[in-house]
PDB file of N, CA and C in Angstrom:
ATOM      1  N   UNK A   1      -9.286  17.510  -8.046  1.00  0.00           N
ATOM      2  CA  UNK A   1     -10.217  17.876  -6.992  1.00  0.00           C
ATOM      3  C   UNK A   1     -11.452  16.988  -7.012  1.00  0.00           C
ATOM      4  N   UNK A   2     -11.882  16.406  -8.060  1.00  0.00           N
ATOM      5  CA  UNK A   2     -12.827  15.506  -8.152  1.00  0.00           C
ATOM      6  C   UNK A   2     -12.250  14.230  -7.354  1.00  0.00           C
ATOM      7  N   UNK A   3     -11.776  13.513  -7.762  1.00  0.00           N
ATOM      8  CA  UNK A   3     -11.097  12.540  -6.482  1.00  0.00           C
ATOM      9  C   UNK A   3     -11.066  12.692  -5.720  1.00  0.00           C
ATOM     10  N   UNK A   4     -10.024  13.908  -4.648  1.00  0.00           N
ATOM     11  CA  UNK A   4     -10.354  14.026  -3.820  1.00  0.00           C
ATOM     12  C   UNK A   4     -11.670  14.602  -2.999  1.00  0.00           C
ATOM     13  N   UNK A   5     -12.322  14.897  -3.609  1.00  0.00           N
ATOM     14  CA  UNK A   5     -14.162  14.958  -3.030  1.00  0.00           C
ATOM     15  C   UNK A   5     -14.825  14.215  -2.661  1.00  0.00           C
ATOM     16  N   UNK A   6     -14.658  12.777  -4.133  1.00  0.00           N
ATOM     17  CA  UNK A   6     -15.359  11.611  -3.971  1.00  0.00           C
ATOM     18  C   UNK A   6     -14.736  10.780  -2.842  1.00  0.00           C
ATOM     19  N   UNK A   7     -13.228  10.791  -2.273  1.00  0.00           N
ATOM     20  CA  UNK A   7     -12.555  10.087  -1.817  1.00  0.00           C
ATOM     21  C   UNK A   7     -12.517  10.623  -0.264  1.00  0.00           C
ATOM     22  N   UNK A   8     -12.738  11.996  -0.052  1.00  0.00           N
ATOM     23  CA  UNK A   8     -12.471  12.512   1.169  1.00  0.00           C
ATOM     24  C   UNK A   8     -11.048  12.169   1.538  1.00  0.00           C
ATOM     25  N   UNK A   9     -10.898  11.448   3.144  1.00  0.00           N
ATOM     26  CA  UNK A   9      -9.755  10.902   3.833  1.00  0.00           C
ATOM     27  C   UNK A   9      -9.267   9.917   3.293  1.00  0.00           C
ATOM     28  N   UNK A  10     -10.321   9.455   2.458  1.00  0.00           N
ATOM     29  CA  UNK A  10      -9.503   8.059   1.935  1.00  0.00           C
ATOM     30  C   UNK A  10      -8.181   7.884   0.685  1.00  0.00           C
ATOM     31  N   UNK A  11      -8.663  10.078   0.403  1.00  0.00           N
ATOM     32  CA  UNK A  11      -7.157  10.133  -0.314  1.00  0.00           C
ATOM     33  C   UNK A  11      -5.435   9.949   0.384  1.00  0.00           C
ATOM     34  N   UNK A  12      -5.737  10.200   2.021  1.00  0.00           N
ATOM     35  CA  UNK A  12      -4.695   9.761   1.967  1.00  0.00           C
ATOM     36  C   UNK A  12      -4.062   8.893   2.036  1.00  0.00           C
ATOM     37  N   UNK A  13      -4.625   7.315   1.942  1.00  0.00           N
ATOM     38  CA  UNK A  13      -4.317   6.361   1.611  1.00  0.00           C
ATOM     39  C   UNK A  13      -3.454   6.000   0.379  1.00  0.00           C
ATOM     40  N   UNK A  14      -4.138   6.700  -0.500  1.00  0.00           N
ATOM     41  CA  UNK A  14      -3.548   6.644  -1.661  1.00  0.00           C
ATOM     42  C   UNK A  14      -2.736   7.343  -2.371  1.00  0.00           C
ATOM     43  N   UNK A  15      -2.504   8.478  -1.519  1.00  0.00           N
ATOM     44  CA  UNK A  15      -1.183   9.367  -1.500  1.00  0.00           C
ATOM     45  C   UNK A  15       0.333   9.373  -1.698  1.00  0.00           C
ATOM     46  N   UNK A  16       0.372   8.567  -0.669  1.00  0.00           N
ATOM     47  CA  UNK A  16       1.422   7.566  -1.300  1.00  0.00           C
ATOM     48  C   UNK A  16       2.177   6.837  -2.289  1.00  0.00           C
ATOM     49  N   UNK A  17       0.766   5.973  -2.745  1.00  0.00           N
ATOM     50  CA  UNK A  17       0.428   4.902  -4.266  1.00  0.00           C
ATOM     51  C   UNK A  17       1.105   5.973  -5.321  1.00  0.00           C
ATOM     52  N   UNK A  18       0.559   7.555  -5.189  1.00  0.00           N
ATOM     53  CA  UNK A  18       0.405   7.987  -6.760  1.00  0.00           C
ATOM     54  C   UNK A  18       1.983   8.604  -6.740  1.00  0.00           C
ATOM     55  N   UNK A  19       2.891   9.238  -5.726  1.00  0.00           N
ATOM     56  CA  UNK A  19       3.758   9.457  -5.318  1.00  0.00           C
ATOM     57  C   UNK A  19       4.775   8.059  -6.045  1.00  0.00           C
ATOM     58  N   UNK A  20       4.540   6.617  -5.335  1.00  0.00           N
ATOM     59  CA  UNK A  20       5.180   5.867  -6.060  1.00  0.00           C
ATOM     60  C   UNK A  20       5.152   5.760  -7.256  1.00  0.00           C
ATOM     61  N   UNK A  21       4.164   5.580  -8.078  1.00  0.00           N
ATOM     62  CA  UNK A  21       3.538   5.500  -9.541  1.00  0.00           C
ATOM     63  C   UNK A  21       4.407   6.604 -10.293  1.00  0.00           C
ATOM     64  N   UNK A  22       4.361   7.690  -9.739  1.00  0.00           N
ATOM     65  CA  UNK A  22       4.864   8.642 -10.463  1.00  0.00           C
ATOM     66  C   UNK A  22       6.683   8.509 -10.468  1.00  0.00           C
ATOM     67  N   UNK A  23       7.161   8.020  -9.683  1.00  0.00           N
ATOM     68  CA  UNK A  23       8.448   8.075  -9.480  1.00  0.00           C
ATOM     69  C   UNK A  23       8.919   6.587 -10.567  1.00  0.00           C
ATOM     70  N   UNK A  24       8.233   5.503 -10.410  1.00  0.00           N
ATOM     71  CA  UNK A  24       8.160   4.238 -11.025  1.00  0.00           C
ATOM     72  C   UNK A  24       8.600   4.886 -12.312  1.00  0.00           C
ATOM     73  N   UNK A  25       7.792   5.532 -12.694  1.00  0.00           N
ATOM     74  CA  UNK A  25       6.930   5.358 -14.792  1.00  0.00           C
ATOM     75  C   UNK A  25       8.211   6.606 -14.894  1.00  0.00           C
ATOM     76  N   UNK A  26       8.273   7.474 -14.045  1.00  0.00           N
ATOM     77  CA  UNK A  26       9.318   9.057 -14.883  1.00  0.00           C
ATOM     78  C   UNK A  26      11.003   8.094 -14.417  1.00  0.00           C
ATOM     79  N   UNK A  27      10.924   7.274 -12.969  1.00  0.00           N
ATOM     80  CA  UNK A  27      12.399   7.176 -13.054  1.00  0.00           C
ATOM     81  C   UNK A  27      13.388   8.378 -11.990  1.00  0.00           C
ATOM     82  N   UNK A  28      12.085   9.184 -11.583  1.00  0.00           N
ATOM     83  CA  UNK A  28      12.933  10.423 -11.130  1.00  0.00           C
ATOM     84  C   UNK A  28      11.614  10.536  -9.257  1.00  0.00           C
ATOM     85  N   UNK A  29      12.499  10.575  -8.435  1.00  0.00           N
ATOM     86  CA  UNK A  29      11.834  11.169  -6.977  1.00  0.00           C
ATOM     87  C   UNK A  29      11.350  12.339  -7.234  1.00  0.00           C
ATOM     88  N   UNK A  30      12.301  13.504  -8.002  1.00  0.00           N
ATOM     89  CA  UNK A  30      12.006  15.002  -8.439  1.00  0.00           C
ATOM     90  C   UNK A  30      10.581  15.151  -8.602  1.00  0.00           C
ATOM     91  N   UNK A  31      11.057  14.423 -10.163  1.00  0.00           N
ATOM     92  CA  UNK A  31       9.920  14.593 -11.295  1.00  0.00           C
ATOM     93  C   UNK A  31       8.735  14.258 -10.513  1.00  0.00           C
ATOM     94  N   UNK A  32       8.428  13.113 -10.152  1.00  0.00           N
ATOM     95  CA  UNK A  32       7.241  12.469  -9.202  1.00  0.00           C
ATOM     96  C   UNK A  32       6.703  13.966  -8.297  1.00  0.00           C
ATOM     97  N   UNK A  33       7.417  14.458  -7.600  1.00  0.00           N
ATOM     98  CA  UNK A  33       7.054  15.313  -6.699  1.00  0.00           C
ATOM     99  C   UNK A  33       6.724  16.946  -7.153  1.00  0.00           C
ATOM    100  N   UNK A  34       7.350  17.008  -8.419  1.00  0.00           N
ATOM    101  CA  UNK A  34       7.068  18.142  -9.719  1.00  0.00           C
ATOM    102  C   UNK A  34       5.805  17.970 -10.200  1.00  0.00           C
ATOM    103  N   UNK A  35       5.434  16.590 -10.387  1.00  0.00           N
ATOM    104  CA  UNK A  35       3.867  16.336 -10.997  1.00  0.00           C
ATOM    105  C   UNK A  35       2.984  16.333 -10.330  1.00  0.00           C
ATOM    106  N   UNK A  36       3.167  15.765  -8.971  1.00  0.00           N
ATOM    107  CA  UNK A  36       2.243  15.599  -8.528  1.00  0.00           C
ATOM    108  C   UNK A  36       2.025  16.262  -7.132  1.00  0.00           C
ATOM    109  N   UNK A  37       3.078  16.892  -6.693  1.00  0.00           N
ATOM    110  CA  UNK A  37       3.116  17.935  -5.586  1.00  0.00           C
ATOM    111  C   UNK A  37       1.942  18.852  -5.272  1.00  0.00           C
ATOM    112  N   UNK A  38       1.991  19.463  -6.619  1.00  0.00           N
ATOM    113  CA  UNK A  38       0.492  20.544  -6.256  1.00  0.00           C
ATOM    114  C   UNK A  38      -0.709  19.893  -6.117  1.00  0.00           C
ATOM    115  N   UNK A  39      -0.789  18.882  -6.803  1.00  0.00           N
ATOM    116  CA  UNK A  39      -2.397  17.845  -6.834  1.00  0.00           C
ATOM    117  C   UNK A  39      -2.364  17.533  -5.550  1.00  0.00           C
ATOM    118  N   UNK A  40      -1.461  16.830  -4.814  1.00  0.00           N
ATOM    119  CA  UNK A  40      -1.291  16.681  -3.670  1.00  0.00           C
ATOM    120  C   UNK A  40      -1.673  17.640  -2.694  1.00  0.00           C
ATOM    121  N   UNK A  41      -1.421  18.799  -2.917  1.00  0.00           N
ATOM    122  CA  UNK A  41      -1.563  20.051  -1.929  1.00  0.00           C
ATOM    123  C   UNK A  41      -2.889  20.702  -1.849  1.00  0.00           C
ATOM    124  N   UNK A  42      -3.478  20.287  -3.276  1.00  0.00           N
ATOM    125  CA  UNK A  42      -4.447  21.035  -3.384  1.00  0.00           C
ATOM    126  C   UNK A  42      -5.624  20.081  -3.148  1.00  0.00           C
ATOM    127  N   UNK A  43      -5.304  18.538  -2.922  1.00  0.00           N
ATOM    128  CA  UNK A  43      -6.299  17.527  -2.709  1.00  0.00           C
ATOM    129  C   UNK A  43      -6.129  17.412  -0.652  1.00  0.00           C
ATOM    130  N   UNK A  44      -5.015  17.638   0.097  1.00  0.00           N
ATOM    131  CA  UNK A  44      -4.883  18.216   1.383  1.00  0.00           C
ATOM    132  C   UNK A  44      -5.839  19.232   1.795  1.00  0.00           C
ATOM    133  N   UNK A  45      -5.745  20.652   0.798  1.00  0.00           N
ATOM    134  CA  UNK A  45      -7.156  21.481   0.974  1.00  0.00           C
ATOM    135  C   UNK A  45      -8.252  21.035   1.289  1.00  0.00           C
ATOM    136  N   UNK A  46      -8.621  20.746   0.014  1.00  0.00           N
ATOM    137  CA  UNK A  46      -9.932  19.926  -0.252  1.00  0.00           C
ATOM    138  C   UNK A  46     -10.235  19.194   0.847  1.00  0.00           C
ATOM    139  N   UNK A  47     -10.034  18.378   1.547  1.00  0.00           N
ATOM    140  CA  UNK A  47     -10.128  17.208   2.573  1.00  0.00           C
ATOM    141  C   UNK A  47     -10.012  17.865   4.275  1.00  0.00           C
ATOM    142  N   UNK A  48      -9.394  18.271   3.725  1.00  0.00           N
ATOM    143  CA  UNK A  48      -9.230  19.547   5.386  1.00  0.00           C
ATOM    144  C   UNK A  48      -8.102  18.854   6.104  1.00  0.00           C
ATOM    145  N   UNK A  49      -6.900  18.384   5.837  1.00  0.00           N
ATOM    146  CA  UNK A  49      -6.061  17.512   6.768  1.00  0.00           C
ATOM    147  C   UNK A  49      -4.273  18.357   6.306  1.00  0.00           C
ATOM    148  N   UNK A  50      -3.850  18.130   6.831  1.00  0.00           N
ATOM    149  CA  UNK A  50      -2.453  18.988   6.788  1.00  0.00           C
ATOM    150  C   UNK A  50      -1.728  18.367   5.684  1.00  0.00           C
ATOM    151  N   UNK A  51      -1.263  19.604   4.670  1.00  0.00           N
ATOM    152  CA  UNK A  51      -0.852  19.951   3.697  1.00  0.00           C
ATOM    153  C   UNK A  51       1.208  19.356   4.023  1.00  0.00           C
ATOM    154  N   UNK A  52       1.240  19.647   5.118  1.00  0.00           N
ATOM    155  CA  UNK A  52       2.740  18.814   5.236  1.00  0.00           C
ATOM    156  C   UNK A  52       2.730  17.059   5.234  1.00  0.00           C
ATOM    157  N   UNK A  53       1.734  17.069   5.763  1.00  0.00           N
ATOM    158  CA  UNK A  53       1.636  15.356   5.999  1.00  0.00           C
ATOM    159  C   UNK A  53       1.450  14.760   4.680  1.00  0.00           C
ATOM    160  N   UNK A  54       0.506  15.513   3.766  1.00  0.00           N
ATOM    161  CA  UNK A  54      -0.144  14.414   2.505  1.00  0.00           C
ATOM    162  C   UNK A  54       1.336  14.950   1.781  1.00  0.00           C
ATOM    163  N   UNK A  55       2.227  16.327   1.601  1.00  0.00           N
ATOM    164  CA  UNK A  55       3.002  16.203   0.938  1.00  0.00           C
ATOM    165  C   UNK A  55       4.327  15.477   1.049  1.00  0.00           C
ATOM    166  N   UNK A  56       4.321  14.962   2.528  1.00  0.00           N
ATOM    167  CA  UNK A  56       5.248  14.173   3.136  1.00  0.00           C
ATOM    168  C   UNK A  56       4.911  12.639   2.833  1.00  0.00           C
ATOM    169  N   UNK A  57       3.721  12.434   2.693  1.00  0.00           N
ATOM    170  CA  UNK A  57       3.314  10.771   1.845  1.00  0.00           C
ATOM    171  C   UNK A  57       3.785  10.803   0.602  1.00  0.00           C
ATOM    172  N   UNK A  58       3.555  11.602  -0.527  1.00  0.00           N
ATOM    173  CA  UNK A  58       3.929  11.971  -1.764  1.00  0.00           C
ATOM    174  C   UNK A  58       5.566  11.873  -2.077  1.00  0.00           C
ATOM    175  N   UNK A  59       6.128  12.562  -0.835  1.00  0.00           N
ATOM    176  CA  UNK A  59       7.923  12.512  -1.474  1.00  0.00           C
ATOM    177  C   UNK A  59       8.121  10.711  -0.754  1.00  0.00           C
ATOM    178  N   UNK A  60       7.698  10.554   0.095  1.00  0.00           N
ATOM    179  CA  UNK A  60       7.881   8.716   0.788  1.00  0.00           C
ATOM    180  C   UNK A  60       7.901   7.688  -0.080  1.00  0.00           C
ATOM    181  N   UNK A  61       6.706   7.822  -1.136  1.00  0.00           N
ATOM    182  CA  UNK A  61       6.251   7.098  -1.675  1.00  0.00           C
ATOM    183  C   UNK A  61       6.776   7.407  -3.059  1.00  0.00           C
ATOM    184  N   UNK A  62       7.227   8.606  -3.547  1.00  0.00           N
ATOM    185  CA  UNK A  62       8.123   8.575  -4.737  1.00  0.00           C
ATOM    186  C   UNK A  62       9.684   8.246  -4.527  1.00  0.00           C
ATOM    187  N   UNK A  63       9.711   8.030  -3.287  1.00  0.00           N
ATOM    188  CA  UNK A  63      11.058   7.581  -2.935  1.00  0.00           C
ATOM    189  C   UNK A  63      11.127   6.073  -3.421  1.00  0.00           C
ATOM    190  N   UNK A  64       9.924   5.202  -2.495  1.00  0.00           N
ATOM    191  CA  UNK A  64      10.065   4.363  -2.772  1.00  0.00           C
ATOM    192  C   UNK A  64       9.771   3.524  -3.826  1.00  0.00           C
ATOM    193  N   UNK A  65       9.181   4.339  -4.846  1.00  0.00           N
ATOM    194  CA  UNK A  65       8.993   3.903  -6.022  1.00  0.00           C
ATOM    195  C   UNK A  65      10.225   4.015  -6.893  1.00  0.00           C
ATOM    196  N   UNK A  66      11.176   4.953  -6.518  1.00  0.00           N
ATOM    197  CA  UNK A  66      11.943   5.209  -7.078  1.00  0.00           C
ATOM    198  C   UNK A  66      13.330   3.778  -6.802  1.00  0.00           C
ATOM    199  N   UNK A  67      13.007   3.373  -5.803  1.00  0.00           N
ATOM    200  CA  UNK A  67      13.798   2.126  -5.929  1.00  0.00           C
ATOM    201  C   UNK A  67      13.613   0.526  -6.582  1.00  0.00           C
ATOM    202  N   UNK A  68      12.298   0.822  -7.059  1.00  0.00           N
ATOM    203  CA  UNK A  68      12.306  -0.119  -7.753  1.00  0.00           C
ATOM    204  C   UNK A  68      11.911   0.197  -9.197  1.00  0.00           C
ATOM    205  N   UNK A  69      12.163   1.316  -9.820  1.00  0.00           N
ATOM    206  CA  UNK A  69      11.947   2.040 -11.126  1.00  0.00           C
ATOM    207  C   UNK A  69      12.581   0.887 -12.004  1.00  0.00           C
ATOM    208  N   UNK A  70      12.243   0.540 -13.464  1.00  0.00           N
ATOM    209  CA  UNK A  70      13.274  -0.493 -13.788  1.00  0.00           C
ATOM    210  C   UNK A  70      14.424   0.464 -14.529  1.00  0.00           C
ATOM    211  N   UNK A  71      13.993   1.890 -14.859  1.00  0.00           N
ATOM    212  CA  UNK A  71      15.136   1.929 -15.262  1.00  0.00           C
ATOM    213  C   UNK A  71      16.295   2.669 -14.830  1.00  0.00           C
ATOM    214  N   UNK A  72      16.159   2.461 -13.295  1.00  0.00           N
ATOM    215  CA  UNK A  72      17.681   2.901 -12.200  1.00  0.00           C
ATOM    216  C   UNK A  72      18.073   1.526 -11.765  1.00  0.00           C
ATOM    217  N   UNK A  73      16.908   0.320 -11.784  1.00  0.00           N
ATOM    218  CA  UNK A  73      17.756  -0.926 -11.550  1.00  0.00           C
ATOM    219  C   UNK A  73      18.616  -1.457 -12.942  1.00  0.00           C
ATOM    220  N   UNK A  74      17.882  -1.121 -14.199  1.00  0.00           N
ATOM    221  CA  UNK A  74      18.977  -1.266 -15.450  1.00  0.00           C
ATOM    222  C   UNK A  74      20.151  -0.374 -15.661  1.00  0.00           C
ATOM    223  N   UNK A  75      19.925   0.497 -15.200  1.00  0.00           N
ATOM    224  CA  UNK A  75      21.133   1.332 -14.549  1.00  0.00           C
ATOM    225  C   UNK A  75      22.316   1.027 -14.068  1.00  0.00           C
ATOM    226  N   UNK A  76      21.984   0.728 -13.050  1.00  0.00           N
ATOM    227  CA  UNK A  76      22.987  -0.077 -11.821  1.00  0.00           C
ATOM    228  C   UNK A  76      23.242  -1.624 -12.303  1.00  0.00           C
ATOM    229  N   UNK A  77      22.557  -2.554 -12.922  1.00  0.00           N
ATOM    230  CA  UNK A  77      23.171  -3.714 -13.845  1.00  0.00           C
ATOM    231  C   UNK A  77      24.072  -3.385 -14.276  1.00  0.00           C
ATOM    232  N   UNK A  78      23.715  -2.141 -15.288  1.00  0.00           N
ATOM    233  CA  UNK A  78      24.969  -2.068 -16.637  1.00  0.00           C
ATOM    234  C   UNK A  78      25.954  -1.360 -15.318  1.00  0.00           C
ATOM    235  N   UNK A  79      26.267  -0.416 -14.574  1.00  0.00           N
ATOM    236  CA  UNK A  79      27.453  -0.288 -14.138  1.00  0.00           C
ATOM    237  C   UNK A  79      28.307  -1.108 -13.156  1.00  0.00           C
ATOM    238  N   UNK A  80      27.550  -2.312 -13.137  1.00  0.00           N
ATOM    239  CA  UNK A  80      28.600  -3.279 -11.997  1.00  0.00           C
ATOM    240  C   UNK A  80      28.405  -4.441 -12.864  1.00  0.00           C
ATOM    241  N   UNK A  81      28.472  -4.607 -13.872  1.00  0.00           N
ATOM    242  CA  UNK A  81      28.085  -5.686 -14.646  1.00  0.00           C
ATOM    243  C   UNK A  81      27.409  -6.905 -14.588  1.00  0.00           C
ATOM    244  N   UNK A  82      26.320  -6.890 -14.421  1.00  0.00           N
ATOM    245  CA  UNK A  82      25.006  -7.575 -14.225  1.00  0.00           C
ATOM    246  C   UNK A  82      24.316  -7.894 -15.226  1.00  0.00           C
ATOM    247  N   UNK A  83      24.728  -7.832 -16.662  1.00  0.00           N
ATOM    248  CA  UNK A  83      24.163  -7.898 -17.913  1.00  0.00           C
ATOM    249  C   UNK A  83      23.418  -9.142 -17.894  1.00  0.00           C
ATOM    250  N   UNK A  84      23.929 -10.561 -17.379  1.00  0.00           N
ATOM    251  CA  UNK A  84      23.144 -11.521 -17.764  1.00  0.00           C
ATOM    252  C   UNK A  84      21.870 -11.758 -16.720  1.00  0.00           C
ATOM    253  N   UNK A  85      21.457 -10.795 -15.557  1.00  0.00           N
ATOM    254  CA  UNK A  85      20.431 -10.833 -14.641  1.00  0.00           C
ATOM    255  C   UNK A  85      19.418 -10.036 -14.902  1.00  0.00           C
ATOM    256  N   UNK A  86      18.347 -11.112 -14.881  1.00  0.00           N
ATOM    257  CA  UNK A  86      17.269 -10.299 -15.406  1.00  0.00           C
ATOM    258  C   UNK A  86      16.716  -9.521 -14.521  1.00  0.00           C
ATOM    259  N   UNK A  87      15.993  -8.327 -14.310  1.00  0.00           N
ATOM    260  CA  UNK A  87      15.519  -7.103 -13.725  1.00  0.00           C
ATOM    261  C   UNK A  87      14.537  -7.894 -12.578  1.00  0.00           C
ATOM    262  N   UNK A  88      13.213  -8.691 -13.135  1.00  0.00           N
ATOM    263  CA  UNK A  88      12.933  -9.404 -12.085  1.00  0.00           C
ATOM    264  C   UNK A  88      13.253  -9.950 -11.074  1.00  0.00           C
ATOM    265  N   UNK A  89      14.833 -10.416 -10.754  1.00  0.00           N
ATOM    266  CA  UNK A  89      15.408 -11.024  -9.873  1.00  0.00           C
ATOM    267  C   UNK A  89      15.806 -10.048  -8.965  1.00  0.00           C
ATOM    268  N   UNK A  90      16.468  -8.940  -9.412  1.00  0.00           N
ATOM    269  CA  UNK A  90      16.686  -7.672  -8.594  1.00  0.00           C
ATOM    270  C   UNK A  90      15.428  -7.050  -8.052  1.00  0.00           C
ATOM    271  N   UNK A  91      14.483  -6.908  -8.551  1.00  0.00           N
ATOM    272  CA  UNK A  91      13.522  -6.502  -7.842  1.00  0.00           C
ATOM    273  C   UNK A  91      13.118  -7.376  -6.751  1.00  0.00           C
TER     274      UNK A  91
END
């Protein structure tokens, strides 16, 4: 709630960002949206702007973090055999 105070509207800019971040580092869309869902909802309050929209940036953006997680792209190496490509190139 401190962030979003100092940040007002400009959290939902970054709504998104933490949505990805979170999906990146756990590996999981879920998890991302488990952690950070309520912060999300409760930083929507705070700001006065609709609680579907900022939680609809949050699952977007753990989506798309979730595609470049490294470890669902090391994932998908080892099952089509990609062993000698390094992760950078896939990304």
């Amino acid at each position: 709630t401190i962030l979003s105070d100092a940040m007002k509207e400009g959290w939902i800019a970054v709504a998104a960002f933490i949505g990805a971040l979170g999906s990146f580092f756990s590996g999981s869309t879920t998890i991302s949206n488990l952690t950070f869902g309520e912060i999300q909802l409760i930083a929507a309050e705070q700001i006065g702007t609709s609680e579907t929209a900022l939680l609809a940036l949050q699952a977007a953006g753990a989506s798309a973090g979730n595609g470049i997680c490294l470890n669902n792209i090391i994932a998908a190496c080892a099952v089509v055999g990609l062993v000698s490509v390094g992760e950078g190139k896939i990304i």
